[in-house]
Protein backbone atom coordinates (compact mmCIF):
# COMPACT_ATOMS: atom_id res chain seq x y z
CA UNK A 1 117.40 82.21 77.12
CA UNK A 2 115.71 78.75 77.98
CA UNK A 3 117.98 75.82 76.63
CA UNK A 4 114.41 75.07 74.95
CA UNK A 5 113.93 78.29 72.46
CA UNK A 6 115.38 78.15 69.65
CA UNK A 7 115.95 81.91 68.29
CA UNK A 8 114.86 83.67 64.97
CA UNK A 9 117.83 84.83 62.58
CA UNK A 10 115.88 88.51 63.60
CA UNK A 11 116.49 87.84 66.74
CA UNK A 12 120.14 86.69 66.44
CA UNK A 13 120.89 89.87 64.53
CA UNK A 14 119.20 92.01 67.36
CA UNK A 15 122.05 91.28 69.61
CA UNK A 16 124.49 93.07 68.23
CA UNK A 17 127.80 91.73 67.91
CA UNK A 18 127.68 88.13 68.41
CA UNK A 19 130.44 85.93 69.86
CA UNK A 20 130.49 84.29 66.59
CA UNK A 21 130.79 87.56 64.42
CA UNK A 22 133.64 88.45 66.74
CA UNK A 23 135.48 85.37 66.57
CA UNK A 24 135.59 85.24 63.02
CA UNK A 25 136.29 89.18 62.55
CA UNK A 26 139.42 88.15 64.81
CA UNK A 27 140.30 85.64 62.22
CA UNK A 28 140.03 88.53 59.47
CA UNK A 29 142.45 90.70 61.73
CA UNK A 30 144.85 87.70 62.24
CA UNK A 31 144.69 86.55 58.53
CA UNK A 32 145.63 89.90 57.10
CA UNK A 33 148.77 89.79 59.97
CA UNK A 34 149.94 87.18 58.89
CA UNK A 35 149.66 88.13 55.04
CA UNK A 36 151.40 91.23 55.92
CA UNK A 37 154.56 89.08 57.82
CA UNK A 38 154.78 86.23 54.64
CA UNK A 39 154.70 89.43 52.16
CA UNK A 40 157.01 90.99 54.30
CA UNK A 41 159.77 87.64 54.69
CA UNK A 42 159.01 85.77 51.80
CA UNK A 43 160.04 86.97 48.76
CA UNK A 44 157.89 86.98 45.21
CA UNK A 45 154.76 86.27 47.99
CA UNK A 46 152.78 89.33 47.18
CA UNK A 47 153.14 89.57 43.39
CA UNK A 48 149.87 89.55 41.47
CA UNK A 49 150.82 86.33 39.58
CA UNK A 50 151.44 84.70 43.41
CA UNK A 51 148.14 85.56 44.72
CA UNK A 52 146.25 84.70 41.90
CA UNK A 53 147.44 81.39 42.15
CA UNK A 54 147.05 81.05 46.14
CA UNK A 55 143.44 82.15 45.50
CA UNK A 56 143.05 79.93 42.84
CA UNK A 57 144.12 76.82 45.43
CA UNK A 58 142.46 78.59 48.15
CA UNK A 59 139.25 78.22 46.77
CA UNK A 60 138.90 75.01 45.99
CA UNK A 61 139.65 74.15 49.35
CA UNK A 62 137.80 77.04 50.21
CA UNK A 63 134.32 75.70 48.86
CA UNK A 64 134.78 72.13 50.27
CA UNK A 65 135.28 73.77 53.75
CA UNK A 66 131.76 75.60 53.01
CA UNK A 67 129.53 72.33 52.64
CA UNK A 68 131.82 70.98 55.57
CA UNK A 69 131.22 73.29 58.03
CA UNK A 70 127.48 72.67 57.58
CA UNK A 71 128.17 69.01 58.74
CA UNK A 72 130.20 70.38 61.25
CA UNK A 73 127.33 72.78 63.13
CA UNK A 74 125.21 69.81 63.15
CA UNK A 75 127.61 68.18 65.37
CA UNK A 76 128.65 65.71 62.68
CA UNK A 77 132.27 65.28 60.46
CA UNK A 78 131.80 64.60 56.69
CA UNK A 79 135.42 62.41 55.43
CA UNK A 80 134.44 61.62 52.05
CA UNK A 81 134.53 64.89 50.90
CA UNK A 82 138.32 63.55 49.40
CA UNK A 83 136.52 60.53 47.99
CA UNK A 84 133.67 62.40 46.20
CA UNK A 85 136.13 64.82 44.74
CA UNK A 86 138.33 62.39 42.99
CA UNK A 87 135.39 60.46 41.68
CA UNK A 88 133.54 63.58 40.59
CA UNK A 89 136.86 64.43 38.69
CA UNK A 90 136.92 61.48 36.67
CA UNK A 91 133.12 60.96 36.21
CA UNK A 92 133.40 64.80 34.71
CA UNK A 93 136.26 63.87 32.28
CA UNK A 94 134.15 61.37 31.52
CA UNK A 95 130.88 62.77 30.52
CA UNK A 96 132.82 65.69 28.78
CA UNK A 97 134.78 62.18 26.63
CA UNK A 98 131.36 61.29 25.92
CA UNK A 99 130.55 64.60 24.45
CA UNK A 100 128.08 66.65 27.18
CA UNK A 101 128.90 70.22 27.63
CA UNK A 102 131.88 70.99 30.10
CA UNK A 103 129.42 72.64 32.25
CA UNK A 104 126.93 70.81 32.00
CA UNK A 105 129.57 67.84 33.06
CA UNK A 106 130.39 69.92 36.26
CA UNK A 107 126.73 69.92 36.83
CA UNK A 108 125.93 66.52 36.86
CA UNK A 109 129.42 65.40 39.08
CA UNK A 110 127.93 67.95 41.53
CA UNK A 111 124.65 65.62 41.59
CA UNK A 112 126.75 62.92 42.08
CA UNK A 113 128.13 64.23 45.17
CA UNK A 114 125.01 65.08 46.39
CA UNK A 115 123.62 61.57 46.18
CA UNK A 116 126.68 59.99 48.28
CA UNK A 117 126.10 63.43 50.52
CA UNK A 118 122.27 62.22 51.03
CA UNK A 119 123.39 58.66 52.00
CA UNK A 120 125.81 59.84 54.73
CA UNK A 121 122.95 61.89 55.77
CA UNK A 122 120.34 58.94 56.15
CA UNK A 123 123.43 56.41 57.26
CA UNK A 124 123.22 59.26 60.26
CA UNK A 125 120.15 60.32 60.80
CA UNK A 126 117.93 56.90 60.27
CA UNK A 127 120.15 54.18 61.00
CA UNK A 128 121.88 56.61 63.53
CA UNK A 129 125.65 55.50 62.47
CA UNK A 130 127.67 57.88 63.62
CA UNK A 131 128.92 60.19 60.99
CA UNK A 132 132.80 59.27 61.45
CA UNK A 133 131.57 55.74 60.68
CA UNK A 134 129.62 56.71 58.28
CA UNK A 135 131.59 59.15 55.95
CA UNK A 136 134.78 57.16 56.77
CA UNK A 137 132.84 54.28 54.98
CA UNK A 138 131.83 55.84 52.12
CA UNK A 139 135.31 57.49 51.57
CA UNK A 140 136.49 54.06 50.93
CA UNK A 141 133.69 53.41 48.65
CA UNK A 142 134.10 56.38 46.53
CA UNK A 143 138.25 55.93 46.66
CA UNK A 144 137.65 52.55 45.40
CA UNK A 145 135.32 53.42 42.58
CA UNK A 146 137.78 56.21 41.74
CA UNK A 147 140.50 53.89 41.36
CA UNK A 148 138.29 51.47 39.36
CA UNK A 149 136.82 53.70 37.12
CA UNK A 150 140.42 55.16 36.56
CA UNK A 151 142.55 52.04 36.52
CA UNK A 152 145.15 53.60 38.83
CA UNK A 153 145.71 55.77 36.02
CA UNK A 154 145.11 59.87 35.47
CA UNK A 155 142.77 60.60 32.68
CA UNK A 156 143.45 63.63 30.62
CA UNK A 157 140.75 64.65 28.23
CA UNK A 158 139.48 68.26 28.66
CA UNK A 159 137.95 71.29 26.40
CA UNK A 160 140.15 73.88 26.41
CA UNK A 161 137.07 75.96 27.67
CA UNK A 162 136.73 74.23 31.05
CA UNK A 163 140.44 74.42 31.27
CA UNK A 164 140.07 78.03 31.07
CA UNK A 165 137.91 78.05 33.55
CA UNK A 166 140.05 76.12 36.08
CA UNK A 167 143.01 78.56 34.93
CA UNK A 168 141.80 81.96 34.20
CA UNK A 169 140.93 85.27 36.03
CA UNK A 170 140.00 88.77 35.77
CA UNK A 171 141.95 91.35 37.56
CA UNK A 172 143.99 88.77 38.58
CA UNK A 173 141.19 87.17 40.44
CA UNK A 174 140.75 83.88 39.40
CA UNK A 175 137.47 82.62 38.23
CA UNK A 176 136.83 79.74 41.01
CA UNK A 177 138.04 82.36 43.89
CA UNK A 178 135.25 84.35 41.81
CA UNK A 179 132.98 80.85 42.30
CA UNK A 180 133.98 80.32 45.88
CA UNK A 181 132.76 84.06 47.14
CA UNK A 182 129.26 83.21 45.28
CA UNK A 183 128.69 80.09 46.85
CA UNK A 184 129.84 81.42 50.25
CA UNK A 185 126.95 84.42 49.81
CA UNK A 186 124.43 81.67 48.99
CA UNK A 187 124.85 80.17 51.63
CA UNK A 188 125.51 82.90 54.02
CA UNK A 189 122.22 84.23 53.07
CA UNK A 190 120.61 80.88 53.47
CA UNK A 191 122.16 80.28 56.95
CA UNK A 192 121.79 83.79 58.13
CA UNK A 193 118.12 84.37 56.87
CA UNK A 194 116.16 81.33 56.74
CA UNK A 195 114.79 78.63 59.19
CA UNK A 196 117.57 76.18 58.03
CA UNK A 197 120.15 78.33 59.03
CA UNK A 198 118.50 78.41 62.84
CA UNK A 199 117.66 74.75 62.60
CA UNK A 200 121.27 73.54 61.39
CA UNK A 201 122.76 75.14 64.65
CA UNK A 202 119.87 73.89 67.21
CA UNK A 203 121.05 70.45 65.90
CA UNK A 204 124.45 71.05 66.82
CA UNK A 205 124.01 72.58 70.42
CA UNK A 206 121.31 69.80 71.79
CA UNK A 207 119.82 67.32 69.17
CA UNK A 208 117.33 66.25 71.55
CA UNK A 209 116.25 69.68 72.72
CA UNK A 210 115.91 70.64 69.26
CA UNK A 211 113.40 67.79 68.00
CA UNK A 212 111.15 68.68 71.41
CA UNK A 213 111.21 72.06 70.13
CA UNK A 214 110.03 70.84 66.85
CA UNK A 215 113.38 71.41 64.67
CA UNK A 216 113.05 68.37 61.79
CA UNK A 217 116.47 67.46 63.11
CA UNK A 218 116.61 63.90 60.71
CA UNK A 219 115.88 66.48 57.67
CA UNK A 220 118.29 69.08 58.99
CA UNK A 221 121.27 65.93 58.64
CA UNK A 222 120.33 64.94 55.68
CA UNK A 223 120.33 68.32 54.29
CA UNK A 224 123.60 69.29 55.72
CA UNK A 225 125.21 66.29 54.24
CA UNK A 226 124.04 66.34 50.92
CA UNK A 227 124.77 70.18 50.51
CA UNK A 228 128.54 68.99 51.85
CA UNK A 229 128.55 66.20 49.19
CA UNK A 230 127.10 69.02 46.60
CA UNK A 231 130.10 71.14 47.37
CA UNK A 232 132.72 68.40 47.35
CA UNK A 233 131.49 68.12 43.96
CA UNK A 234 132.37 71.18 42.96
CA UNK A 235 134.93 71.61 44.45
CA UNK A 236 136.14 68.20 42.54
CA UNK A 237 134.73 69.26 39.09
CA UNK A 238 136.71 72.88 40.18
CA UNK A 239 140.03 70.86 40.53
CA UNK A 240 140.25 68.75 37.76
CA UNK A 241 139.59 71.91 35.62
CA UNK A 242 142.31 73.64 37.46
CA UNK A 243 144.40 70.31 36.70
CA UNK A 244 143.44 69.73 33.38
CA UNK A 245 143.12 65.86 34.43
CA UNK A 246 141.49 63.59 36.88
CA UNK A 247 143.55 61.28 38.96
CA UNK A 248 141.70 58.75 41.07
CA UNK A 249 143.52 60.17 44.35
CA UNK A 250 143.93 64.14 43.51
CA UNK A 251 140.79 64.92 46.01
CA UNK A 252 142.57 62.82 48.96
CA UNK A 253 144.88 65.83 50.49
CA UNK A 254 141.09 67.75 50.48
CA UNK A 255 139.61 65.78 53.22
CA UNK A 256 142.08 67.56 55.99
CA UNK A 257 142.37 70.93 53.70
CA UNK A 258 138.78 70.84 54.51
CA UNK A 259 139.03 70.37 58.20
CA UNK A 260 141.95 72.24 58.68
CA UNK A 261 140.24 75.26 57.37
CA UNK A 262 137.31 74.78 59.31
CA UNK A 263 139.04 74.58 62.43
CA UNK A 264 141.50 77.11 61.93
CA UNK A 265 138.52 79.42 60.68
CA UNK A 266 137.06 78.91 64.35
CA UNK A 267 134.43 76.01 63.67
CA UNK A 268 133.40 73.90 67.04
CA UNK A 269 133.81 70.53 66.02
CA UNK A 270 130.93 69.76 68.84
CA UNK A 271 128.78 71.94 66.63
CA UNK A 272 126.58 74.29 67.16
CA UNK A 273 128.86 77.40 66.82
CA UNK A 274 131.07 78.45 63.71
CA UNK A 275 130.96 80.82 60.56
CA UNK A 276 130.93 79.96 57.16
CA UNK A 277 132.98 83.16 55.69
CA UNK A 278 136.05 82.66 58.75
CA UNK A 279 135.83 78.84 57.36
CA UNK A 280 136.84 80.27 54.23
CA UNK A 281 139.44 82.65 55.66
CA UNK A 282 141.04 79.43 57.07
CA UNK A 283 141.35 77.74 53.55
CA UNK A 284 142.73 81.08 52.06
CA UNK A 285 145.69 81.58 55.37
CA UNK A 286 146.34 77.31 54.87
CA UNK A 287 146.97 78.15 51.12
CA UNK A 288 149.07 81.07 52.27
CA UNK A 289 150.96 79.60 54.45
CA UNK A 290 152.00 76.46 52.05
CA UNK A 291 152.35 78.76 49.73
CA UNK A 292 154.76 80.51 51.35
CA UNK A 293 156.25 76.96 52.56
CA UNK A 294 156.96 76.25 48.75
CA UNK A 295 158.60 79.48 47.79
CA UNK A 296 160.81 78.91 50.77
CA UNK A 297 161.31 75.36 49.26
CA UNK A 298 159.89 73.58 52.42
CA UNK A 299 159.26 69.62 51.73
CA UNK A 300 155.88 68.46 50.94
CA UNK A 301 156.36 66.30 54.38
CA UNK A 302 157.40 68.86 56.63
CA UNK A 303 154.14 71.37 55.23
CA UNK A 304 151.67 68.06 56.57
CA UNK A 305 153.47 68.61 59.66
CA UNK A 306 152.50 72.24 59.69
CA UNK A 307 149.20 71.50 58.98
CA UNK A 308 148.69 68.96 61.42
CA UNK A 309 150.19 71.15 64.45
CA UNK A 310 148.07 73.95 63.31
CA UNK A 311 144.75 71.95 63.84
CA UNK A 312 145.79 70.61 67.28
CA UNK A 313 146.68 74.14 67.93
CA UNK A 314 143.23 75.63 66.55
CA UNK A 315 141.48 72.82 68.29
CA UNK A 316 143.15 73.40 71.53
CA UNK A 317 142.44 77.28 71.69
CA UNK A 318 138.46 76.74 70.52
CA UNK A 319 137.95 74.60 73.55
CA UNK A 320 140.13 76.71 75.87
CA UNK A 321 138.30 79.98 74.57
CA UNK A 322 134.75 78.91 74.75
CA UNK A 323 135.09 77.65 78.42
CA UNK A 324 137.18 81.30 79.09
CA UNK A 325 133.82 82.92 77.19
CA UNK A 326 131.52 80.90 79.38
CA UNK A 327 133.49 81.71 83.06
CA UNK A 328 133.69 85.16 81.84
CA UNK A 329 129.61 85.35 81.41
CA UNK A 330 129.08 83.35 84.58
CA UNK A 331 130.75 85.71 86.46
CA UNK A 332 129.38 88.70 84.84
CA UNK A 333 125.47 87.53 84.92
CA UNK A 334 125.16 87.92 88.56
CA UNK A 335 126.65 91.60 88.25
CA UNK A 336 124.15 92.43 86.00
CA UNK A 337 121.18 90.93 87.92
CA UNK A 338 122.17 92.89 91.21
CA UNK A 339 122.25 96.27 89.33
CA UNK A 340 119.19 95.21 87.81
């Protein structure tokens, strides 16, 4: 295909199975390995009361990843999601203190994320700051406010309704694991059917190519980020129901949850190339894996380590494997143009 064509989700789906489909169906394979080693080792790992938990955490993390890895295939990084949690935490409790409607509360701290989402997306794609600069700046503005608003202080005023929320499940699936899948099958749906979808990921591969093409790439950014600052909204609202408080630095351990899953799901932090549902598979083994850490009574200091390694590791083997993929097609394109 021409570097200049951008292809139709149809189109995409015509090829059978894609290297991206593969990659992340690899990450499925690996992820339930791995569950089946920590159930295995760790003791008390598998009982229902465990995994509702881990799914619980998982999802959280889980649904900041999704709006992430949007940022992500557009060949940007989004590092306020942390920022925009903690702030949407405390501007939920309080709303809620001023007597609107838990949900509604949630609602509106989603909004709020969006708007700091939409100005990363124009610091990016108007005044062409690039998006580490960008987000990395608005972190600190929304860490700051956080701490204002808070007075270095948690705030704990919630209905016991929302805490329910945060807390409860059915089948011993927890309600924002419940959350997480329907926000991942929005936007799988919107990503794997729509123009946007197509358009995010022409961004990523060749910006330039894609606006001579006629992809709306400034729109594309700006959409990207202010569906990431959306979901960093929820996923803040999400926590501080899980919580039952907001603390003006609970979101700050989400910024590299975020990434981590991403990468570990198989994301290419170029862009261009990355699933949404193996993104969430990497939140759900990261939440496995510290909580396996904690059973095991592992410090707190010693699971960033962990964490840390795993992304060089899961950076490493993205890089290595796509230029493997692309030798591996080089070599096989000429066979298949002599037998043609």
């Amino acid at each position: 295909m021409p570097s200049s064509e951008i292809e139709t989700p149809a189109a995409i789906r015509r090829r059978g199975l894609s290297p991206r489909l593969a990659n992340g169906l690899g990450i499925a394979g690996a992820a339930v390995l791995i569950y089946l080693l920590l159930a295995a080792v760790v003791p008390y790992f598998a009982t229902p009361q465990n995994m509702t938990g881990l799914l619980a955490n998982a999802a959280i993390a889980a649904i900041a990843a999704l709006g992430l890895t949007l940022v992500i295939l557009t060949g940007g990084i989004d590092l306020s999601v942390g920022g925009v949690m903690s702030l949407v935490g405390l501007a939920t409790v309080a709303n809620v203190g001023a007597g609107v409607p838990w949900w509604l509360a949630m609602i509106v701290g989603m909004l709020l994320g969006a708007v700091v989402g939409v100005a990363n997306g124009l610091l990016v794609a108007l005044l062409r700051v690039p998006s580490f600069v960008a987000t990395f700046g608005t972190l600190g503005i929304t860490a700051g406010a956080a701490l204002f608003i808070a007075d270095g202080r948690p705030t704990v005023l919630l209905p016991r309704e929302m805490i329910a929320f945060g807390n409860g499940s059915v089948f011993f699936i927890p309600y924002l694991a419940i959350l997480a899948v329907v926000v991942l099958a929005v936007l799988q749906f919107l990503q794997g059917s729509t123009r946007w979808g197509v358009n995010t990921r022409s961004t990523g591969d060749n910006r330039h190519v894609a606006a001579l093409v006629g992809v709306p790439v400034k729109r594309t950014l700006v959409a990207a980020y202010a569906t990431s600052g959306l979901l960093a909204g929820l996923a803040g609202a999400a926590l501080t129901a899980q919580l039952s408080t907001a603390g003006p630095q609970q979101g700050e351990p989400y910024t590299l949850a975020a990434i981590a899953a991403c990468v570990v799901g198989g994301v290419d932090l170029l862009g261009g190339k990355g699933s949404l549902w193996a993104a969430c598979l990497g939140a759900v083994f990261l939440a496995a894996l510290r909580n396996a850490m904690n059973l095991q009574g592992v410090q707190p200091f010693t699971q960033d380590l962990v964490t840390g390694l795993l992304i060089i590791v899961a950076v490493f083997v993205t890089v290595s494997g796509r230029g493997a993929v692309q030798t591996l097609l080089g070599r096989l394109r000429p066979a298949q143009e002599v037998r043609s």
